[in-house]
C-alpha atoms as a PDB file:
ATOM      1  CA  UNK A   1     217.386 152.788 282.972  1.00  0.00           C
ATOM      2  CA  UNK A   2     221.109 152.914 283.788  1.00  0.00           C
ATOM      3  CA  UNK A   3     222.727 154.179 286.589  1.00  0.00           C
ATOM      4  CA  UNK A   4     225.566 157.318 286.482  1.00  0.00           C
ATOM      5  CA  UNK A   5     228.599 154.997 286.923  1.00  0.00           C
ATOM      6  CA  UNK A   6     227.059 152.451 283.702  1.00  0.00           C
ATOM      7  CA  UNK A   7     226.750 155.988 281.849  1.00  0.00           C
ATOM      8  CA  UNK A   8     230.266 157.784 282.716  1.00  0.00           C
ATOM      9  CA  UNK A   9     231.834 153.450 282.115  1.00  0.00           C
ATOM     10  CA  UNK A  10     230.531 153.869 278.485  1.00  0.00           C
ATOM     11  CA  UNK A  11     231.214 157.139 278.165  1.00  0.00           C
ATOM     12  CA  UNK A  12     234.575 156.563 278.796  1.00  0.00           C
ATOM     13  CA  UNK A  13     234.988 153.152 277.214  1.00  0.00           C
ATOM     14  CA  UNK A  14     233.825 154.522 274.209  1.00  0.00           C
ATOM     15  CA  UNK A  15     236.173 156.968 274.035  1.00  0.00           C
ATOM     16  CA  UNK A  16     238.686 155.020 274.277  1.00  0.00           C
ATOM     17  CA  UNK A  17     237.856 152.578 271.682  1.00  0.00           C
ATOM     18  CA  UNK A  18     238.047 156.072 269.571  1.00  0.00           C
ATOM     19  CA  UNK A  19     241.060 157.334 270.541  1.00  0.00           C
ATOM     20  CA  UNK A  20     242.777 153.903 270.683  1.00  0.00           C
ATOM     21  CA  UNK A  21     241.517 153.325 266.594  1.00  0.00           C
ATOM     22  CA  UNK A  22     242.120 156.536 265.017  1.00  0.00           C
ATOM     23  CA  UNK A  23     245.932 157.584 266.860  1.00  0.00           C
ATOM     24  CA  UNK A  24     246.721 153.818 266.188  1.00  0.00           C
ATOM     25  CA  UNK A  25     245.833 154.256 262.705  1.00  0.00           C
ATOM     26  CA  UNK A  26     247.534 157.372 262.046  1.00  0.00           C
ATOM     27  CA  UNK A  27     250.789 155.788 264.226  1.00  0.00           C
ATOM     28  CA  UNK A  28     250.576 152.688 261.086  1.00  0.00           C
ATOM     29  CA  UNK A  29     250.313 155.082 258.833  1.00  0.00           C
ATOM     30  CA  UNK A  30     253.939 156.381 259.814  1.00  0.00           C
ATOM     31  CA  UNK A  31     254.695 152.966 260.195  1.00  0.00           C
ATOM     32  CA  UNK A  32     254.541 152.156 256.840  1.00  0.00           C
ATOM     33  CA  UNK A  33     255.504 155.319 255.298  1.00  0.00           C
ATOM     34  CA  UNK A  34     259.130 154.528 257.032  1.00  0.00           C
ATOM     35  CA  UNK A  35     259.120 151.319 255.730  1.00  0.00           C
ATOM     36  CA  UNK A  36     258.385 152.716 252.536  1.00  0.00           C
ATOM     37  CA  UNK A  37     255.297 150.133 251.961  1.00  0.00           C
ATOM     38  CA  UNK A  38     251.782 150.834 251.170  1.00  0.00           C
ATOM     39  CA  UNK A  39     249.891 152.592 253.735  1.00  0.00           C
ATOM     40  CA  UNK A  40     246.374 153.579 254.245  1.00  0.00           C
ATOM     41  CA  UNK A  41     246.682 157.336 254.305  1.00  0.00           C
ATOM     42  CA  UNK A  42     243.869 160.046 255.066  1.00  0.00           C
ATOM     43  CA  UNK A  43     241.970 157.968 253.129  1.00  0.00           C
ATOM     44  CA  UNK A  44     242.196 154.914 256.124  1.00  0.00           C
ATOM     45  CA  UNK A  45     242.475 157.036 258.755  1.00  0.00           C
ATOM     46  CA  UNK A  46     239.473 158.338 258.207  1.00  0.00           C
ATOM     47  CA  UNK A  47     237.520 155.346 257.730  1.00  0.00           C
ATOM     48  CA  UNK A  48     239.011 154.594 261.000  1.00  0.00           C
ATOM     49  CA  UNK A  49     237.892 157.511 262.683  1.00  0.00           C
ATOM     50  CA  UNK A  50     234.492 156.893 260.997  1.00  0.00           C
ATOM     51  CA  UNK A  51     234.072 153.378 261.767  1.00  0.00           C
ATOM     52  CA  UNK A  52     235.403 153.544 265.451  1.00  0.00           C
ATOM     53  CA  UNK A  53     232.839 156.296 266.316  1.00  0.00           C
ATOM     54  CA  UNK A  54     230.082 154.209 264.509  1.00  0.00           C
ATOM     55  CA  UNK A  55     231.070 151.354 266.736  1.00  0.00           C
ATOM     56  CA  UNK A  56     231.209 152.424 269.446  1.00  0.00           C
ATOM     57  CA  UNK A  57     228.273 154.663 269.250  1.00  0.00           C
ATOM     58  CA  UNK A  58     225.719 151.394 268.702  1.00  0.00           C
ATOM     59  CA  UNK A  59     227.955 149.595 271.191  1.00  0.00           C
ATOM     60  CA  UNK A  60     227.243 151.743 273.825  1.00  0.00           C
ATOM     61  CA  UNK A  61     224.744 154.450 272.910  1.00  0.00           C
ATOM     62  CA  UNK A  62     221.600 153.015 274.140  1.00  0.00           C
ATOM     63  CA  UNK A  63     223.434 153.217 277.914  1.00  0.00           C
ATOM     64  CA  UNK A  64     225.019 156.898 277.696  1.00  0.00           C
ATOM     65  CA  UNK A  65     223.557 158.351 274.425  1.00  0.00           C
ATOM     66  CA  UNK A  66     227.240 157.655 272.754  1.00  0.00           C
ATOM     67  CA  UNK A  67     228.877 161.294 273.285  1.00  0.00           C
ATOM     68  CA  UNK A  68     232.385 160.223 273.441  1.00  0.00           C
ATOM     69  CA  UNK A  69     233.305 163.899 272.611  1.00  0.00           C
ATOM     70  CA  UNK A  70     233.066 166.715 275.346  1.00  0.00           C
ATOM     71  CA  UNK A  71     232.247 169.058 272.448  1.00  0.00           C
ATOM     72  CA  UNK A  72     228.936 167.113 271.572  1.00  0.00           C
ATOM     73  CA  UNK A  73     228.473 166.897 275.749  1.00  0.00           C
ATOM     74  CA  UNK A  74     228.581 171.009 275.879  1.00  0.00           C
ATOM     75  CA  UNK A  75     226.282 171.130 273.003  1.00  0.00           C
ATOM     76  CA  UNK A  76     223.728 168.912 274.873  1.00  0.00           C
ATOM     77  CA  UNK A  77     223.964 171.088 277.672  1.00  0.00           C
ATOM     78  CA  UNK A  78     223.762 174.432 275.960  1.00  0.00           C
ATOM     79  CA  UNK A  79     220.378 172.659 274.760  1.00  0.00           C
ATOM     80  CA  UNK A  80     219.318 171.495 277.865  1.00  0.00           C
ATOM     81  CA  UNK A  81     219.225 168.028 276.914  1.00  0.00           C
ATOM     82  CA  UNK A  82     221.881 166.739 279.740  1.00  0.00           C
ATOM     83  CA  UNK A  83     221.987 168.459 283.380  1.00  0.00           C
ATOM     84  CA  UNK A  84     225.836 170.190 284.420  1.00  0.00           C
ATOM     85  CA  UNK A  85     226.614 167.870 286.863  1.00  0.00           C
ATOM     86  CA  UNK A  86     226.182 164.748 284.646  1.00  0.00           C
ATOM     87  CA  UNK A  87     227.744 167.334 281.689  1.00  0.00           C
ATOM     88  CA  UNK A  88     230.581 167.385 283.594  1.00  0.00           C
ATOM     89  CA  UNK A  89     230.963 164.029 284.693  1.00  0.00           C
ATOM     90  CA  UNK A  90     230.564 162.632 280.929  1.00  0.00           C
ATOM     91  CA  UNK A  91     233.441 165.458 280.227  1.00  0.00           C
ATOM     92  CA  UNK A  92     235.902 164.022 283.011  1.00  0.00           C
ATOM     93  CA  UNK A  93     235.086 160.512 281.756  1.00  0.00           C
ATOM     94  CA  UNK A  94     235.848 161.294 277.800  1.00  0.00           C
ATOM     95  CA  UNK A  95     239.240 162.388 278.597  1.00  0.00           C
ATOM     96  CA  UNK A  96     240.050 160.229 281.408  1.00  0.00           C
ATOM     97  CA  UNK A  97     239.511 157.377 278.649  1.00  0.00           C
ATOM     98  CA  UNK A  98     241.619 159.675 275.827  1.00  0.00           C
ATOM     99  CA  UNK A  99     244.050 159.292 277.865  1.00  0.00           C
ATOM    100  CA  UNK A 100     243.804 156.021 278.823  1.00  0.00           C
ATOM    101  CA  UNK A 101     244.051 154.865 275.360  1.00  0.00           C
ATOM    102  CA  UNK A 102     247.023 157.347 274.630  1.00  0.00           C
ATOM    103  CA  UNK A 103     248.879 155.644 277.495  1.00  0.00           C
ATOM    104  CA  UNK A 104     248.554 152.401 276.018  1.00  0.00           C
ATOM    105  CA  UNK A 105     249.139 153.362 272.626  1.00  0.00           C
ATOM    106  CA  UNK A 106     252.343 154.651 273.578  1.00  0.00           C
ATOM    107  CA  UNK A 107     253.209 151.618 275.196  1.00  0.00           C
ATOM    108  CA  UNK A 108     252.777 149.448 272.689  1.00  0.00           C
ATOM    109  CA  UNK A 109     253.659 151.485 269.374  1.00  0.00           C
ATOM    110  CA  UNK A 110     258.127 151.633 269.624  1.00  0.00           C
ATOM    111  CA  UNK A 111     258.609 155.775 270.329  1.00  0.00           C
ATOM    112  CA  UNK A 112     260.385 155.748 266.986  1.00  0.00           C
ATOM    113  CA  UNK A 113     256.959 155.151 265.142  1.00  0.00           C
ATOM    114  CA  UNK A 114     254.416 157.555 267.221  1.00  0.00           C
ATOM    115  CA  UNK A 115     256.644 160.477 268.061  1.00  0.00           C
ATOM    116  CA  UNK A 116     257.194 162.061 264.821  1.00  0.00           C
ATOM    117  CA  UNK A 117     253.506 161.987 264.288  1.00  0.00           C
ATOM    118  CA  UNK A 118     252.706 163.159 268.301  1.00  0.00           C
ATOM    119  CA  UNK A 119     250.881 159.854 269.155  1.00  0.00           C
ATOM    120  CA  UNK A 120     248.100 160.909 266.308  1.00  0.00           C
ATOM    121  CA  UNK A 121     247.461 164.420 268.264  1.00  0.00           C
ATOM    122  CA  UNK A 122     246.273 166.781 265.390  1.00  0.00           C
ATOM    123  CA  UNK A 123     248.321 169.605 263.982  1.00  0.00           C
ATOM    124  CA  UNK A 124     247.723 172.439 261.483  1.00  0.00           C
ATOM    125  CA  UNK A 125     249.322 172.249 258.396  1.00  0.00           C
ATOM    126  CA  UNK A 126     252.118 174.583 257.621  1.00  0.00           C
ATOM    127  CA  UNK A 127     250.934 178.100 256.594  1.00  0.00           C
ATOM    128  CA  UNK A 128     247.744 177.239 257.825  1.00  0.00           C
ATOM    129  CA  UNK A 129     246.804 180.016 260.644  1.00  0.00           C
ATOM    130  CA  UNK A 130     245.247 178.964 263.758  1.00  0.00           C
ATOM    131  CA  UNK A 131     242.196 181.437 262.985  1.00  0.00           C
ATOM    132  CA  UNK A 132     241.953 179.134 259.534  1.00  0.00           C
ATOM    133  CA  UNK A 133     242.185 176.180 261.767  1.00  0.00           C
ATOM    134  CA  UNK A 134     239.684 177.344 264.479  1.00  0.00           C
ATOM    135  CA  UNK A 135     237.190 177.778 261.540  1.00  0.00           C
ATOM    136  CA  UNK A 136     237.837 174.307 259.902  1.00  0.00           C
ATOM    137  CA  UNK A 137     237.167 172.717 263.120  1.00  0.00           C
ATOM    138  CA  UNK A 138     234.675 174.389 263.832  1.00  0.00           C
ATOM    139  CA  UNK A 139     232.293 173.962 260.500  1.00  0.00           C
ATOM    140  CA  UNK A 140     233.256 169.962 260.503  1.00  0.00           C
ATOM    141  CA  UNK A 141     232.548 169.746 263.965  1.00  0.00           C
ATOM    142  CA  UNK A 142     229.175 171.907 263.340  1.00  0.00           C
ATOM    143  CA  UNK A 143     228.211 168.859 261.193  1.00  0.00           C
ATOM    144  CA  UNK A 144     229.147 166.024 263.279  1.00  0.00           C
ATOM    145  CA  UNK A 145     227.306 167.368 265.998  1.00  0.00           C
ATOM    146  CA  UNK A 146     224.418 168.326 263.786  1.00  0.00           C
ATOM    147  CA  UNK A 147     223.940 165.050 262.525  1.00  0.00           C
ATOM    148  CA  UNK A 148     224.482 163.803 265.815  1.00  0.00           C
ATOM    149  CA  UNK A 149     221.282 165.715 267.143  1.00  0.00           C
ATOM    150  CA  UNK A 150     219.249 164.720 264.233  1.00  0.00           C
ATOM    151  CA  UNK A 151     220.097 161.046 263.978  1.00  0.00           C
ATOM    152  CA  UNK A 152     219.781 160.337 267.406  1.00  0.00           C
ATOM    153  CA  UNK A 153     216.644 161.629 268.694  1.00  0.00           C
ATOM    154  CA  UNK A 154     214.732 159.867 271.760  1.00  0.00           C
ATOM    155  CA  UNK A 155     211.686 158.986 269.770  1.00  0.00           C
ATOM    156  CA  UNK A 156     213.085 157.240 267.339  1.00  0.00           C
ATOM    157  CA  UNK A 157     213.001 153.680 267.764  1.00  0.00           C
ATOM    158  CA  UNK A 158     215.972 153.288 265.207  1.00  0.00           C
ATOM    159  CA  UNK A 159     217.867 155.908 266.685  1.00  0.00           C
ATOM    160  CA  UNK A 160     220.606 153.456 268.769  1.00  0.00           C
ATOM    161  CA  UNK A 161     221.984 151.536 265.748  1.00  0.00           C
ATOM    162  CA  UNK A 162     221.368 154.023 262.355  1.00  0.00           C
ATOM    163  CA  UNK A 163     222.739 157.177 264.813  1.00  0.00           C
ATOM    164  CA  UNK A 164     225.807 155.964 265.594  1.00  0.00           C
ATOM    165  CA  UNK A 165     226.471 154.320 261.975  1.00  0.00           C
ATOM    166  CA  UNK A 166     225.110 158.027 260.747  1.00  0.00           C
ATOM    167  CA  UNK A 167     227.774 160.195 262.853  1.00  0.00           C
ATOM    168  CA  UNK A 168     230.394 157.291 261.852  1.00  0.00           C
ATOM    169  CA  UNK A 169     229.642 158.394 258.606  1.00  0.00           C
ATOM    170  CA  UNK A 170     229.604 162.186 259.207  1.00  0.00           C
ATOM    171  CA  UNK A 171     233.317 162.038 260.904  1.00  0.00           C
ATOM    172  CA  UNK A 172     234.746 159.787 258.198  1.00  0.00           C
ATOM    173  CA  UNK A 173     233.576 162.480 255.688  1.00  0.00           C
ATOM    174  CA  UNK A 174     234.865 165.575 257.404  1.00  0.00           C
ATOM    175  CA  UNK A 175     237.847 163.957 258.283  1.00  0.00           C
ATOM    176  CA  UNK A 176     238.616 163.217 254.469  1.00  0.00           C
ATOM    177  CA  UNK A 177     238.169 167.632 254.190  1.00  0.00           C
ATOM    178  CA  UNK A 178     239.967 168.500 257.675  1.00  0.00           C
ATOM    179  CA  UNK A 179     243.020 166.020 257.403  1.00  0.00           C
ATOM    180  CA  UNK A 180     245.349 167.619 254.629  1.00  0.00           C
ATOM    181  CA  UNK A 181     244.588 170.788 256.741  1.00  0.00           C
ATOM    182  CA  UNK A 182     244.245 170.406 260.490  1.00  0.00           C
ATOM    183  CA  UNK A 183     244.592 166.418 261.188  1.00  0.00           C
ATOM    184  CA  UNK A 184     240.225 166.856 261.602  1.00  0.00           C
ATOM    185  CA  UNK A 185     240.355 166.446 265.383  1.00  0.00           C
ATOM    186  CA  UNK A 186     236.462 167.158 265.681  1.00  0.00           C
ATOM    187  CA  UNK A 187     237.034 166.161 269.471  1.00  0.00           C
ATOM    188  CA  UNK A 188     238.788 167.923 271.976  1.00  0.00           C
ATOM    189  CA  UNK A 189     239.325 164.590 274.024  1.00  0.00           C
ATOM    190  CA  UNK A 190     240.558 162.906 270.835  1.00  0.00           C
ATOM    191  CA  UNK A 191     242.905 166.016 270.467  1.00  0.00           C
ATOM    192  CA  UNK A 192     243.520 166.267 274.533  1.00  0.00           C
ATOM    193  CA  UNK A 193     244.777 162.382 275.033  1.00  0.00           C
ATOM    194  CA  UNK A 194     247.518 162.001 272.687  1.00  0.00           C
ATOM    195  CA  UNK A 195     248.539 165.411 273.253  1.00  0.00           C
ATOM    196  CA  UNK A 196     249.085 164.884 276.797  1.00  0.00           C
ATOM    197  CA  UNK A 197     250.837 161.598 276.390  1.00  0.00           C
ATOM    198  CA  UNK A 198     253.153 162.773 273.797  1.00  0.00           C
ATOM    199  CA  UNK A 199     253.483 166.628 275.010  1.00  0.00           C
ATOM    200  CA  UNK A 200     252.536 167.729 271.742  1.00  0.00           C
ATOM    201  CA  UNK A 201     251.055 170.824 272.761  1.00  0.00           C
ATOM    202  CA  UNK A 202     251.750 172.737 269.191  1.00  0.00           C
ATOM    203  CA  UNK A 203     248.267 174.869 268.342  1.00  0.00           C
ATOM    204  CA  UNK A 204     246.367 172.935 270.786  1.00  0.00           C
ATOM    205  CA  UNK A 205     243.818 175.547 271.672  1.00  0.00           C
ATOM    206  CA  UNK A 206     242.759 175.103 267.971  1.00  0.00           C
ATOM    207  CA  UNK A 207     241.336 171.933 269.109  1.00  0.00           C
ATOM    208  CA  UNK A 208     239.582 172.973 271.570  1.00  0.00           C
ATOM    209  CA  UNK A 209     237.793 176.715 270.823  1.00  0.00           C
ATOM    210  CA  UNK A 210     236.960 175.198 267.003  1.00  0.00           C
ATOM    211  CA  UNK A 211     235.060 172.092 268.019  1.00  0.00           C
ATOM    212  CA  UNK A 212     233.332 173.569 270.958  1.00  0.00           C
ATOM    213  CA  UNK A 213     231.983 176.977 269.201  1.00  0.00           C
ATOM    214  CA  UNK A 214     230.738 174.604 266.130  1.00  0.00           C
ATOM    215  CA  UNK A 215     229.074 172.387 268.332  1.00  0.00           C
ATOM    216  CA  UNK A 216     227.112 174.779 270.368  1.00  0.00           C
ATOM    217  CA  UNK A 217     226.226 176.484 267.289  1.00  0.00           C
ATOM    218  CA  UNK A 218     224.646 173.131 265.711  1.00  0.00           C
ATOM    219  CA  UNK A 219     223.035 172.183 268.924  1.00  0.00           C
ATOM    220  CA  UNK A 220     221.467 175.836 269.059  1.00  0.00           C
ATOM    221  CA  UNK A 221     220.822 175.557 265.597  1.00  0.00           C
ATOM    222  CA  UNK A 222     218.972 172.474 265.399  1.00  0.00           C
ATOM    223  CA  UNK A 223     216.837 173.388 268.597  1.00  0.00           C
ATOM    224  CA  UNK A 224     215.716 176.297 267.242  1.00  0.00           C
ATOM    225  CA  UNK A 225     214.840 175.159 263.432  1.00  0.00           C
ATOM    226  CA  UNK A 226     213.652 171.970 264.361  1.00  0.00           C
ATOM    227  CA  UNK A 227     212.254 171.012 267.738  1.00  0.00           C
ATOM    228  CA  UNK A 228     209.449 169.009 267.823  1.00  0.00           C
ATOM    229  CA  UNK A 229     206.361 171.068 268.594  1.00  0.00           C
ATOM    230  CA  UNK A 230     204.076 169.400 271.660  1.00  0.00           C
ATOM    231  CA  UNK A 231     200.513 168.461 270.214  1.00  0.00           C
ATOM    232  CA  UNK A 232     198.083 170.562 271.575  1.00  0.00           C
ATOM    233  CA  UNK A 233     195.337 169.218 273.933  1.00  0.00           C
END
């Protein structure tokens, strides 16, 4: 059993290792393209996004249940699987460790290399409405999450290590659709940190409203359709 602080630690830790990976991927991405070498492109970056997730979800899962995303956090608490005050608390943590990792980022990574990209904070592409982009969040999002209640369920004894490597997976594949079109944020503290950092505040509510309303509908979704039913006595 862990305590809150070992909980809202990994929580934000976690986050952070996120954040950190997939805006420092995207930064080398713009790196390179300047330099006019090979780069990774969506392709990489969303293997980094995938793998960072899957990392640090069977890093620290077992302790906080790996959220790392306040839009998975709202979706256990529409469900009733987390309580409002520690809801909360896993919220302030997320973000506290977006921007955490934004901060350093920008430290590190010359200004000349992360600002033309906003530190890795997600965009929409051009001629791409923000009603398009609230809908593409919002269906990737529904399947992160959706694999994220499925693959990580209490009474499964595998659930730690093949959850995290499962949502890993999820992200990295609906960040290969999302990228071209909205940068897949599929996290509103991924979205929030380098944002902050960088002032990039361009169609930022996308990021927000899109993962949060596919999330609740996946955790609502999955309760419904497939709760386990108690054995009768």
């Amino acid at each position: 059993m862990y305590s809150l602080p070992q909980k809202l630690l990994a929580e934000l830790f976690g986050t952070f290792g996120l954040v950190f990976i997939v805006a420092g991927a995207i930064c080398a991405d713009q790196y390179l393209r300047a330099a006019a070498s090979a780069r990774p492109g969506p392709l990489g970056v969303a293997l980094a996004y995938g793998l960072a997730v899957a990392l640090m979800g069977i890093a620290f899962g077992h302790v906080s249940g790996g959220h790392f995303n306040p839009a998975v956090t709202v979706a256990s608490w529409v469900t009733r699987r987390i309580g409002t005050f520690m809801g909360l608390f896993y919220c302030l943590a997320q973000l506290a460790g977006a921007v955490a990792a934004a901060l350093l980022l920008s430290a590190i990574v010359p200004e000349p290399v992360w600002r033309p990209v906003g530190l890795g904070a997600p965009d929409l592409t051009a001629d791409f409405t923000r009603a398009h982009g609230m809908l593409m969040e919002s269906v990737l999002t529904f399947f992160v999450v959706l694999v994220a209640f499925a693959a990580t369920r209490e009474d499964r004894d595998f659930s730690i290590s093949v959850g995290g490597f499962a949502v890993g997976l999820t992200v990295t594949a609906a960040s290969l659709v999302g990228s071209p079109f909205t940068g897949a944020g599929l996290n509103p503290a991924r979205s929030f940190g380098p944002a902050l950092v960088a002032h990039h505040w361009q169609n930022h509510g996308v990021y927000w409203i899109g993962p949060l309303f596919g999330a609740i509908c996946a955790g609502l979704l999955y309760e419904q359709l497939f709760r386990r039913q108690r054995s009768q006595a």
